[in-house]
N, C-alpha and C. Protein backbone atom coordinates (compact mmCIF):
# COMPACT_ATOMS: atom_id res chain seq x y z
N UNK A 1 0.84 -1.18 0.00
CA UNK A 1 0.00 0.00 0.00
C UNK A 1 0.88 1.24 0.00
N UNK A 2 0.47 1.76 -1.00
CA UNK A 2 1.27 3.26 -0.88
C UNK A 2 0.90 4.15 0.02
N UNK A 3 1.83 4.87 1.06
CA UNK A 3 1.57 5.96 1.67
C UNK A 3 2.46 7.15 1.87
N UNK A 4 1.74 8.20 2.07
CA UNK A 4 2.95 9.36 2.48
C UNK A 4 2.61 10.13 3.92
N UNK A 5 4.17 9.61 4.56
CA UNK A 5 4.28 10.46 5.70
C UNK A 5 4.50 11.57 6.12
N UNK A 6 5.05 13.03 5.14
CA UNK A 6 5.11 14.05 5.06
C UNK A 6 4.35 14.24 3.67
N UNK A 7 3.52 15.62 3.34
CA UNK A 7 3.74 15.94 2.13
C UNK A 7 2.95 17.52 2.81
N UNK A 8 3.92 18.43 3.32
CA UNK A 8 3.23 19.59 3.41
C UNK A 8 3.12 20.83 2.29
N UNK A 9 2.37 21.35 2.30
CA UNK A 9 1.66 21.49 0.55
C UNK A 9 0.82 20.91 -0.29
N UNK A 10 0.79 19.50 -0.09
CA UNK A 10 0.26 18.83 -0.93
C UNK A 10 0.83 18.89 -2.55
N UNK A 11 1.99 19.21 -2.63
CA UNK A 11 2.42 19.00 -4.13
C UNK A 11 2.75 17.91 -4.55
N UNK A 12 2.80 16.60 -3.91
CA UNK A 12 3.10 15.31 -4.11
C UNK A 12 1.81 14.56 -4.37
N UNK A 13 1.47 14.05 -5.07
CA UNK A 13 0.39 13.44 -5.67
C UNK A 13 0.14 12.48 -5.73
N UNK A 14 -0.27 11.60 -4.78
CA UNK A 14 -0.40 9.88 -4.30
C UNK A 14 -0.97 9.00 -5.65
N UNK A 15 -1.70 9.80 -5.78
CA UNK A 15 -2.69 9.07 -7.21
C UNK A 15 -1.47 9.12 -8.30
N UNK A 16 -0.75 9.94 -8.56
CA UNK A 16 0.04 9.90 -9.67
C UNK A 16 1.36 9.47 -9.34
N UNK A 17 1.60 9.65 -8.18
CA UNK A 17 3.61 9.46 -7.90
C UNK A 17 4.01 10.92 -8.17
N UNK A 18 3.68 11.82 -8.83
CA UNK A 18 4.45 13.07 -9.05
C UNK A 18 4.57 13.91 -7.91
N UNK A 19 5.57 14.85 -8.04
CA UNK A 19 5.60 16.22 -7.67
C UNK A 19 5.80 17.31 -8.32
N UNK A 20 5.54 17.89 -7.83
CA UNK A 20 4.93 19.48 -8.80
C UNK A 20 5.47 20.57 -7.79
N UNK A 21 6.78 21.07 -8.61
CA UNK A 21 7.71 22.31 -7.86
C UNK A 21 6.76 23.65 -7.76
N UNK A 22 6.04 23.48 -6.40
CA UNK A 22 5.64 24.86 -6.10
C UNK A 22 6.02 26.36 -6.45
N UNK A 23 7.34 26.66 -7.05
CA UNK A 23 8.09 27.48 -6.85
C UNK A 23 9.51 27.49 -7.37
N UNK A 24 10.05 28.49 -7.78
CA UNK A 24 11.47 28.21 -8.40
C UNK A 24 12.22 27.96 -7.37
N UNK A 25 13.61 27.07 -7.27
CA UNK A 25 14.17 27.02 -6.38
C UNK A 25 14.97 25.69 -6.58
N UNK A 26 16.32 25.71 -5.24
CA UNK A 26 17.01 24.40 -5.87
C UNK A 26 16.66 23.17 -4.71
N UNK A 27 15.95 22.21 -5.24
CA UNK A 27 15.41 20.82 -4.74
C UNK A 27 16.46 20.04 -4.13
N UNK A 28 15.89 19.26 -3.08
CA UNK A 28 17.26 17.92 -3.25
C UNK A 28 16.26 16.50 -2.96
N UNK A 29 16.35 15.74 -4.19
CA UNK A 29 15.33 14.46 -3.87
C UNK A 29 16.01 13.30 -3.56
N UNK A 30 15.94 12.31 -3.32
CA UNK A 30 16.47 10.89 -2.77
C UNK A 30 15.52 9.92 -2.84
N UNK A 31 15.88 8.78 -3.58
CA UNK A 31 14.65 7.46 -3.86
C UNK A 31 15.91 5.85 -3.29
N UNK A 32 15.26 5.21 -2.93
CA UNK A 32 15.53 3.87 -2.20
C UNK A 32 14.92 2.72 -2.66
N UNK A 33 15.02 2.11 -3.58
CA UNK A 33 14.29 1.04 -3.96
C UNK A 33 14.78 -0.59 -3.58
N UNK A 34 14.40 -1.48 -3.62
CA UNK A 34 14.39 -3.33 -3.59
C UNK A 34 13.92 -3.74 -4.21
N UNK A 35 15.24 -4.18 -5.23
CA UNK A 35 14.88 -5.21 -5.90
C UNK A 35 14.90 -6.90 -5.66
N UNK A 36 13.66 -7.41 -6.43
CA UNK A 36 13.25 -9.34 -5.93
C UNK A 36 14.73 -10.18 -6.79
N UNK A 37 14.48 -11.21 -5.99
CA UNK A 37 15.57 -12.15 -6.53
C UNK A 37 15.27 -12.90 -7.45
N UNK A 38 15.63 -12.60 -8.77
CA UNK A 38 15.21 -12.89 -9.88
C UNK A 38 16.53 -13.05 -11.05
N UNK A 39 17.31 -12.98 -10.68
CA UNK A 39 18.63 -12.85 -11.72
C UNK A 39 18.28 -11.70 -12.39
N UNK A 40 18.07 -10.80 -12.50
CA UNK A 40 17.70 -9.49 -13.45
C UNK A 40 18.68 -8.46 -12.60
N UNK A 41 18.56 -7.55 -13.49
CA UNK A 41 19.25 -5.86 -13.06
C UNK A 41 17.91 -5.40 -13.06
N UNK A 42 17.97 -4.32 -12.19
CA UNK A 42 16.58 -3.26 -11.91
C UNK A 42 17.40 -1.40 -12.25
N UNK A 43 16.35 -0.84 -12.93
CA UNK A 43 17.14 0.40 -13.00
C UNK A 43 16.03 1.47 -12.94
N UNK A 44 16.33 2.11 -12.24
CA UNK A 44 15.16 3.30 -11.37
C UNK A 44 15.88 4.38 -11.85
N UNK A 45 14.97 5.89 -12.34
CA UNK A 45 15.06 6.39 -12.79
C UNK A 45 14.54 8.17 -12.09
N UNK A 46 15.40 8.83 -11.91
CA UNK A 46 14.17 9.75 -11.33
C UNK A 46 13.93 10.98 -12.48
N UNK A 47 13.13 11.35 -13.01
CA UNK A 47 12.32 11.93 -14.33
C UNK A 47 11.83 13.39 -13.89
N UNK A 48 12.76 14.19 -14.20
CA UNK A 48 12.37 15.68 -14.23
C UNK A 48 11.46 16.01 -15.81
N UNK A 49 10.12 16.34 -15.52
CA UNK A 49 9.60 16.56 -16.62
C UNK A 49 10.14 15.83 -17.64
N UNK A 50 9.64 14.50 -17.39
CA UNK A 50 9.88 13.33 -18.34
C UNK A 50 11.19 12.83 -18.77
N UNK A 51 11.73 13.38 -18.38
CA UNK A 51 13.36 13.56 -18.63
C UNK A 51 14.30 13.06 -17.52
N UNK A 52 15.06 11.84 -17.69
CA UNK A 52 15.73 11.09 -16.47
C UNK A 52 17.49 11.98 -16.31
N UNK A 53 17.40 12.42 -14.78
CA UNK A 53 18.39 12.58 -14.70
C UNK A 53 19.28 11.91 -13.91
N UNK A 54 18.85 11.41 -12.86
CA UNK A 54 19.93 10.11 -12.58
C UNK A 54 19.03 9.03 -12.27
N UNK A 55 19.92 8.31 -11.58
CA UNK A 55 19.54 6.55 -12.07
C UNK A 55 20.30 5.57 -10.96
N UNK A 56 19.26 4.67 -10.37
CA UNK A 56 20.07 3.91 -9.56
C UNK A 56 20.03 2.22 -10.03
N UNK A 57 20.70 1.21 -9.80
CA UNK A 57 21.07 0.14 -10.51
C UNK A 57 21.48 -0.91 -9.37
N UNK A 58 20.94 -2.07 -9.34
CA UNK A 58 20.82 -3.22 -8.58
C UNK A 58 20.67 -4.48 -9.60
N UNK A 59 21.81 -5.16 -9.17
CA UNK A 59 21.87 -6.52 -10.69
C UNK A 59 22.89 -7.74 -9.82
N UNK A 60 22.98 -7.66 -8.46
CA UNK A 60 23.75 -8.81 -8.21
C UNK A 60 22.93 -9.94 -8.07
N UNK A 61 23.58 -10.69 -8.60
CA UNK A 61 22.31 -12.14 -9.39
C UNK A 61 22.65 -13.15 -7.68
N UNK A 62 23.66 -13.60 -7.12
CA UNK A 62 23.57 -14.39 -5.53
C UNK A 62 23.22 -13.23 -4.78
N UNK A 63 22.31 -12.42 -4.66
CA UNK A 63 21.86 -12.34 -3.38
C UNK A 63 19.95 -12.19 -3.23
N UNK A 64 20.00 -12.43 -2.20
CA UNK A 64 18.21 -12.39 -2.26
C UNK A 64 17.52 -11.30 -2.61
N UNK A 65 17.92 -10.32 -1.60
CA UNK A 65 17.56 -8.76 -2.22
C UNK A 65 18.42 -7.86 -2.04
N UNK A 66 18.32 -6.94 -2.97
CA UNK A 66 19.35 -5.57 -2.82
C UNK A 66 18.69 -4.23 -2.87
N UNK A 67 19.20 -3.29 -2.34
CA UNK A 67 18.79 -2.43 -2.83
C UNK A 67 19.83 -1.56 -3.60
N UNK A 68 18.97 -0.07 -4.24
CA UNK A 68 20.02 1.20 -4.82
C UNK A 68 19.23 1.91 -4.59
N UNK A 69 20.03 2.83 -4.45
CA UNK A 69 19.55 4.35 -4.26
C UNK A 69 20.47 5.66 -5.01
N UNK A 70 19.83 6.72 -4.93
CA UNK A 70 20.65 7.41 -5.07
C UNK A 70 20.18 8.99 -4.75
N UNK A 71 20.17 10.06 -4.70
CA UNK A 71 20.24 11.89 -4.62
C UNK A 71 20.55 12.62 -5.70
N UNK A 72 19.74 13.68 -5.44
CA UNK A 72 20.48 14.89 -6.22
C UNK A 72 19.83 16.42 -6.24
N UNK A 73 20.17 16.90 -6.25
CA UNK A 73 19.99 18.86 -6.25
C UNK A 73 19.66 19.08 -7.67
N UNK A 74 18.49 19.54 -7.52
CA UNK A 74 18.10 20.10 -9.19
C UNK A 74 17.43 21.46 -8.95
N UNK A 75 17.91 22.85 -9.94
CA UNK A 75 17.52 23.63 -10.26
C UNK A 75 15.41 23.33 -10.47
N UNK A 76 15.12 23.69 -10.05
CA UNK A 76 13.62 23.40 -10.73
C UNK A 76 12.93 24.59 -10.34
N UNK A 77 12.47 24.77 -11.89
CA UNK A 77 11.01 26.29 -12.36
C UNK A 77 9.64 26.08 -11.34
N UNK A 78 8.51 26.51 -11.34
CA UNK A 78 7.64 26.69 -10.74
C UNK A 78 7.08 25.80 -11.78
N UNK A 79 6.41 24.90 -11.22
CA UNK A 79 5.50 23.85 -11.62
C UNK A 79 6.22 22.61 -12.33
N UNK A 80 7.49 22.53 -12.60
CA UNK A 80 8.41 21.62 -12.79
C UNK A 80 7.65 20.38 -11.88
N UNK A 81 7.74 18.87 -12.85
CA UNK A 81 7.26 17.87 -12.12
C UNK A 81 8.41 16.54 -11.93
N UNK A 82 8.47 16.26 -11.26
CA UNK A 82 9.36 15.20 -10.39
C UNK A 82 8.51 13.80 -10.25
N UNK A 83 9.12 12.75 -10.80
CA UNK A 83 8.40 11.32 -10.51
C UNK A 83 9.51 9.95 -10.73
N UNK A 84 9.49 9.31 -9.75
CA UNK A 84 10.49 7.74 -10.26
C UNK A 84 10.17 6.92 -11.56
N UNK A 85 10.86 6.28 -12.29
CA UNK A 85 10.57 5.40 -13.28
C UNK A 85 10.98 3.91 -13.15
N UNK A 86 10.23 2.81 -13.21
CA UNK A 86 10.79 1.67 -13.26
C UNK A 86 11.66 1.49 -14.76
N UNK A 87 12.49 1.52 -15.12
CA UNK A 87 13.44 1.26 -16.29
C UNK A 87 13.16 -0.33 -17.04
N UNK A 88 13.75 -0.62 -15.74
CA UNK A 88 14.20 -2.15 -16.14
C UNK A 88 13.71 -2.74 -14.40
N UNK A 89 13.60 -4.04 -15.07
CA UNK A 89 13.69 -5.17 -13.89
C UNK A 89 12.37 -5.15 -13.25
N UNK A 90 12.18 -5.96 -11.61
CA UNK A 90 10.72 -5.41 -11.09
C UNK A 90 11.47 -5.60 -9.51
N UNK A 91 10.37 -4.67 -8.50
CA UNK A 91 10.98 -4.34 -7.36
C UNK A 91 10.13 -5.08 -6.61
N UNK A 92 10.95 -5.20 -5.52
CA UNK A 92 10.28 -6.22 -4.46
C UNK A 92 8.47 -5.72 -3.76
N UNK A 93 7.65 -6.29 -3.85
CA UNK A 93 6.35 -5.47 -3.12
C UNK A 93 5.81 -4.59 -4.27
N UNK A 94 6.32 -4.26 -5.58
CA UNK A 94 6.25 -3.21 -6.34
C UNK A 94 7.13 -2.37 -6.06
N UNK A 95 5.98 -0.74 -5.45
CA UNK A 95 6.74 0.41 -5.07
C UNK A 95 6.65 -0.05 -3.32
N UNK A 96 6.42 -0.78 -2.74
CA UNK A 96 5.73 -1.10 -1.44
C UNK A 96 7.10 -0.73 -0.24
N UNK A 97 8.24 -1.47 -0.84
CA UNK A 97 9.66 -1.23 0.15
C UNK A 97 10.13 0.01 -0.48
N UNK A 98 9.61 0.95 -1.42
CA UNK A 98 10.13 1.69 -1.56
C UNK A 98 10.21 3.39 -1.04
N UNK A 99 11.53 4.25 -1.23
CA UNK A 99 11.24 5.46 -0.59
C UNK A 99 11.54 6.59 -1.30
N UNK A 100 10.80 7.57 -1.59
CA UNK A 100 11.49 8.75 -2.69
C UNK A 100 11.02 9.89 -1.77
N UNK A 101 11.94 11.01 -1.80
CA UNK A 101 12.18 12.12 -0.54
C UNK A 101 12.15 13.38 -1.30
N UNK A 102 11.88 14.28 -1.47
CA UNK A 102 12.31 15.98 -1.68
C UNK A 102 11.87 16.77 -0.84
N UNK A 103 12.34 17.71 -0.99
CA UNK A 103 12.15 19.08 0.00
C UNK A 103 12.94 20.29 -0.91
N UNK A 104 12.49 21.42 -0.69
CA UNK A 104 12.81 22.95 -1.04
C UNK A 104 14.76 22.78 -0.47
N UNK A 105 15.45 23.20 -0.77
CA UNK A 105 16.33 23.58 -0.39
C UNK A 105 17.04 25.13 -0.04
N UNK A 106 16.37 25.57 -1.38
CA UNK A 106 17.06 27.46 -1.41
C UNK A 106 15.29 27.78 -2.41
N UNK A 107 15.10 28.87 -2.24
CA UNK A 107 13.91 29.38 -3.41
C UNK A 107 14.89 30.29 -3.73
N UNK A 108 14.48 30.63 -5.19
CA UNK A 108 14.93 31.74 -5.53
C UNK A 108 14.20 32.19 -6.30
């Protein structure tokens, strides 16, 4: 079951997975995913207005589960939208073990 434990504003959008940059300013997001033991690579994606700018990667074939993660600081416009992508592979629970984070850092 998907849930969110912070989202003040409401710019995070349960029904969709997105976020929607209130405001110009520089972001910092962070996603945590698990991937199932399946011999596959999994590759997560995080998608600034459709557009992937980084990417986290889990492919060790002996172990049961792994995870990846990864961060990053992005410039983002007012109404700029933010959402994870499954790439490749499939994650443990779905999105269920999973965690994706932002917050405002600087507005400008």
């Amino acid at each position: 079951t998907s849930q969110v434990l912070v989202n003040i504003g409401n710019h995070f959008d349960l029904a969709s997975s997105i976020f929607v940059a209130p405001r110009k300013g520089i972001y910092s997001f962070s996603f945590h995913v698990v991937k199932v033991y399946n011999r596959q690579t999994i590759q997560v994606s995080l998608m600034q207005n459709n557009y992937p700018v980084i990417s986290a990667f889990a492919g060790d074939q002996d172990v049961t589960r792994e995870a990846a993660s990864n961060g990053v600081l992005l410039l983002m416009e007012r109404e700029d939208k933010v959402h994870l992508k499954l790439e490749r592979g499939n994650l443990m629970g779905g999105w269920k073990y999973s965690t994706f984070s932002g917050f405002l850092v600087f507005p400008l």
